[in-house]
PDB file of N, CA and C in Angstrom:
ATOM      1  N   UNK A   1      32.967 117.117 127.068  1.00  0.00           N
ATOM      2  CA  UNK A   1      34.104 116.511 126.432  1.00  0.00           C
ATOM      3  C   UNK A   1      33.594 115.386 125.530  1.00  0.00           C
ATOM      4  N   UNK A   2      34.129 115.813 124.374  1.00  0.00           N
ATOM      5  CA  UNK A   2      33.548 114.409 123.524  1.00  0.00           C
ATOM      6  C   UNK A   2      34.608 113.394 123.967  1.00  0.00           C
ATOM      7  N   UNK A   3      34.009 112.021 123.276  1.00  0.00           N
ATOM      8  CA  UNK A   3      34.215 110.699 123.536  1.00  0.00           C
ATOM      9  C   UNK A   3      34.809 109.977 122.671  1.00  0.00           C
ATOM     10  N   UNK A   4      35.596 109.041 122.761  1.00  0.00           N
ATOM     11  CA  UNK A   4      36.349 108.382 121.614  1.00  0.00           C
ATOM     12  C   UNK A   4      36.307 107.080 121.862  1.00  0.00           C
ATOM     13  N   UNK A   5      35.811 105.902 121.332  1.00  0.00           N
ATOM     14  CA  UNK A   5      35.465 104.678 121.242  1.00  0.00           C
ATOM     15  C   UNK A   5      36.854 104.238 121.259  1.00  0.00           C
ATOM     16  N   UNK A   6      37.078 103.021 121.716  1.00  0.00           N
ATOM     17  CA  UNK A   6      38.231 102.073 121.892  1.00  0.00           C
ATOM     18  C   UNK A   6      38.246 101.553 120.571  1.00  0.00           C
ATOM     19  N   UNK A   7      39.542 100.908 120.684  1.00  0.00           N
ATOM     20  CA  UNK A   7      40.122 100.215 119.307  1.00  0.00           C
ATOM     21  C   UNK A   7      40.093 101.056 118.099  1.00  0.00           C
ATOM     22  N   UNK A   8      40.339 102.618 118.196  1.00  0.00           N
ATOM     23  CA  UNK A   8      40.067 103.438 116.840  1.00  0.00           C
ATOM     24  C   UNK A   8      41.437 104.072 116.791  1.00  0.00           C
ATOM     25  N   UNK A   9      41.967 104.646 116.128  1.00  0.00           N
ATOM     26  CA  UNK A   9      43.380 105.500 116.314  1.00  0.00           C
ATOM     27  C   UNK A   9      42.507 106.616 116.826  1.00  0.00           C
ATOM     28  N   UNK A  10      43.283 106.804 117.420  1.00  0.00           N
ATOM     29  CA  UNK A  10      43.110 108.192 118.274  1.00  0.00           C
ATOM     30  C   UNK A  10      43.494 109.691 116.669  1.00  0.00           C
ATOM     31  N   UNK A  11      42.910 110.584 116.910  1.00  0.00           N
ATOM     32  CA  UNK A  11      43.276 111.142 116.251  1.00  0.00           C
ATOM     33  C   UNK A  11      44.243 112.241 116.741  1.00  0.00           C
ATOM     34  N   UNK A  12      44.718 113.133 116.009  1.00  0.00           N
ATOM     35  CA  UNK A  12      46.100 113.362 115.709  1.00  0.00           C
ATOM     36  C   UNK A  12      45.924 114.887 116.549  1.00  0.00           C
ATOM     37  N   UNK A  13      46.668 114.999 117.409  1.00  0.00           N
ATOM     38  CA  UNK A  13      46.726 117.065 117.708  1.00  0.00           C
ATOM     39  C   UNK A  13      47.442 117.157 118.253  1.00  0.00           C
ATOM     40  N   UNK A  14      48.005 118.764 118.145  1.00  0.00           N
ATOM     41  CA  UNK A  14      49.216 119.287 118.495  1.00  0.00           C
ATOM     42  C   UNK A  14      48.830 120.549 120.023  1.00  0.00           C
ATOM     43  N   UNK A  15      49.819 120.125 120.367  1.00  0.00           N
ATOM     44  CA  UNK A  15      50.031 120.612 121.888  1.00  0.00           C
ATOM     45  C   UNK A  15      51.153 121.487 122.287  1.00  0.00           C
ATOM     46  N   UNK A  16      51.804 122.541 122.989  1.00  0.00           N
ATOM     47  CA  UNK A  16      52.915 123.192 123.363  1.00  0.00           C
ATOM     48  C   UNK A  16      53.379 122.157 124.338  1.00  0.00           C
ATOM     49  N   UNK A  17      54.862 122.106 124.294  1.00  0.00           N
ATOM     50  CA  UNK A  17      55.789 121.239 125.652  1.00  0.00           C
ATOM     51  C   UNK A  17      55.912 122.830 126.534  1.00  0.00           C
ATOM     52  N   UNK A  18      56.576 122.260 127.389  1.00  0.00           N
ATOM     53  CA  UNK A  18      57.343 123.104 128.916  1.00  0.00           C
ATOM     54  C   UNK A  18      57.860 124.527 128.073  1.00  0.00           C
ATOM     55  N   UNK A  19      58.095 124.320 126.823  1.00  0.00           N
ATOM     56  CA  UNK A  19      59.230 125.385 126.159  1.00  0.00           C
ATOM     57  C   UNK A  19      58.407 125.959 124.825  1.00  0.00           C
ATOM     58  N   UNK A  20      57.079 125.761 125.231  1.00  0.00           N
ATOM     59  CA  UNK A  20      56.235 126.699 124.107  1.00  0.00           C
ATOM     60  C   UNK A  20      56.820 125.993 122.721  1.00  0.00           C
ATOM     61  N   UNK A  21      57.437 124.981 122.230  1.00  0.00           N
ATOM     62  CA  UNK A  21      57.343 124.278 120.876  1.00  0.00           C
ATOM     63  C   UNK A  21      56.307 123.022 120.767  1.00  0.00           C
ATOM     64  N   UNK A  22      56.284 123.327 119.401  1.00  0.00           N
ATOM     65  CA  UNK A  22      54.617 122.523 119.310  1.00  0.00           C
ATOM     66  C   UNK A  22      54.934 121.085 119.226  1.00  0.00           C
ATOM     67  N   UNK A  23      54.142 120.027 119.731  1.00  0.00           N
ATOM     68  CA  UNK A  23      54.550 118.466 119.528  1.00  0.00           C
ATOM     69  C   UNK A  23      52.646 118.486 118.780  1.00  0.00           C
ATOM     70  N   UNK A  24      53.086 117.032 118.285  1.00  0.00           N
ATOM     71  CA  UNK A  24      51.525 116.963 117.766  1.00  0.00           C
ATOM     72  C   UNK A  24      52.012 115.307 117.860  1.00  0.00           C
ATOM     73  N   UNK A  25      50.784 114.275 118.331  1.00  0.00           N
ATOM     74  CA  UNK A  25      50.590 113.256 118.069  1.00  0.00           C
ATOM     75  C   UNK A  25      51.537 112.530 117.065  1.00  0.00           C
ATOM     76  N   UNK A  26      51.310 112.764 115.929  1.00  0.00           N
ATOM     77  CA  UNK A  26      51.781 112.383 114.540  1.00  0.00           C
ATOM     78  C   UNK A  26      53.484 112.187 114.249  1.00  0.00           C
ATOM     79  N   UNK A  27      54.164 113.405 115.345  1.00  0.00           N
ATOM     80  CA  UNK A  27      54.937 112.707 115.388  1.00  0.00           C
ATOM     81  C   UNK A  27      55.649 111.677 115.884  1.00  0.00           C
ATOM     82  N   UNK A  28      55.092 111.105 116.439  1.00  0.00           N
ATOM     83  CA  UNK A  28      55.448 109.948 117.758  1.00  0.00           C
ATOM     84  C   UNK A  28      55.350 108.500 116.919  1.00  0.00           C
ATOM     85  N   UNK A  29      54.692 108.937 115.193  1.00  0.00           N
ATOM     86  CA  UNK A  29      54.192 107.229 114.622  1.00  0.00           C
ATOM     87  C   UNK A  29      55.453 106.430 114.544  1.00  0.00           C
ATOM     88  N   UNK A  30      55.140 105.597 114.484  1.00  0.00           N
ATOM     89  CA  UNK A  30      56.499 104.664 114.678  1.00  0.00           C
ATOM     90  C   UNK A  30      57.220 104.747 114.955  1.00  0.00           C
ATOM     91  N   UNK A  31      57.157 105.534 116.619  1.00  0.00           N
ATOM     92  CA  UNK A  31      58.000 105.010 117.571  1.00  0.00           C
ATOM     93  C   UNK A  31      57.724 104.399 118.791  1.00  0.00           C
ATOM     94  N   UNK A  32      58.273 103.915 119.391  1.00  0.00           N
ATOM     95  CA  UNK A  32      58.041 102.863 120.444  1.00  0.00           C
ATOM     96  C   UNK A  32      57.852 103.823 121.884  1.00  0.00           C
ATOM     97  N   UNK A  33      57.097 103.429 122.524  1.00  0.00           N
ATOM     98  CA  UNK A  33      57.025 103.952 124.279  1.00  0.00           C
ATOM     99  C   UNK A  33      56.758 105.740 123.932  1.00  0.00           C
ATOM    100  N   UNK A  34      55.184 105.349 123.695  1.00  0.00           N
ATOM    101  CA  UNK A  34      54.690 106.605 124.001  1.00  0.00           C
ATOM    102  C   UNK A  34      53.245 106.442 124.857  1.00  0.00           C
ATOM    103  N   UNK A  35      52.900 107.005 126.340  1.00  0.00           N
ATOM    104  CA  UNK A  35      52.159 107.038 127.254  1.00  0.00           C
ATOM    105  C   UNK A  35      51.580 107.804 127.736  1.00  0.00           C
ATOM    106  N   UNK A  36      50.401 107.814 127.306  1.00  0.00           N
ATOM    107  CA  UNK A  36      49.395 109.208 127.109  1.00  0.00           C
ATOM    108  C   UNK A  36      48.013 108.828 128.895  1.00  0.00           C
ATOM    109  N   UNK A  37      47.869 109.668 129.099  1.00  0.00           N
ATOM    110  CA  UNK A  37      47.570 109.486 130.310  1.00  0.00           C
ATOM    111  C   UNK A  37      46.782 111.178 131.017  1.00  0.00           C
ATOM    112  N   UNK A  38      45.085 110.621 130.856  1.00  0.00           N
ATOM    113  CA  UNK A  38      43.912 111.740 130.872  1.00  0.00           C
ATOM    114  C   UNK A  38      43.506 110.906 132.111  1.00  0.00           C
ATOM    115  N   UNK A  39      43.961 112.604 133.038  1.00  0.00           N
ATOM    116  CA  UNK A  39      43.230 112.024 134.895  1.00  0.00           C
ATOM    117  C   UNK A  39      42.007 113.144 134.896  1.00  0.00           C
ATOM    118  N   UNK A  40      41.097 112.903 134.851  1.00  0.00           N
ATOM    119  CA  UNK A  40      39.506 113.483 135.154  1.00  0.00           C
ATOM    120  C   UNK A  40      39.822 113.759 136.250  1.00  0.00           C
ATOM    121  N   UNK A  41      40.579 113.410 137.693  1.00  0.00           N
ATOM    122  CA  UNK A  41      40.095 113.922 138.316  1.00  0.00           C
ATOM    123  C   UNK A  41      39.414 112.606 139.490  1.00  0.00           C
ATOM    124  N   UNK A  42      38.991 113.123 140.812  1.00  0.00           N
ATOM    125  CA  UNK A  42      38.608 112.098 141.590  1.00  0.00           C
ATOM    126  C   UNK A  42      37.042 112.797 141.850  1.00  0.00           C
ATOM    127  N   UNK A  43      36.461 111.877 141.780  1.00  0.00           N
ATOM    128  CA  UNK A  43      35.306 112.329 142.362  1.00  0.00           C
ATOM    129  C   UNK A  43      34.769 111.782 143.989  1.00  0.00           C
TER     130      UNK A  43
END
């Protein structure tokens, strides 16, 4: 898995929701309360 340095914008990609329509990052810009949240997992 590549790596992404802090303090950079994250870059932009699109994903399927629950209902197979596509969301992508980009649209979320300027709006408020969005919470992105990558669990690796416990080791």
């Amino acid at each position: 898995m590549s790596r992404i340095d802090l303090n950079v914008q994250a870059p932009d990609f699109t994903l399927n929701d629950f209902n197979g329509k596509s969301v992508s990052l980009s649209s979320y810009l300027n709006k408020k309360n969005v919470m992105l949240v990558f669990n690796r997992g416990f080791i």
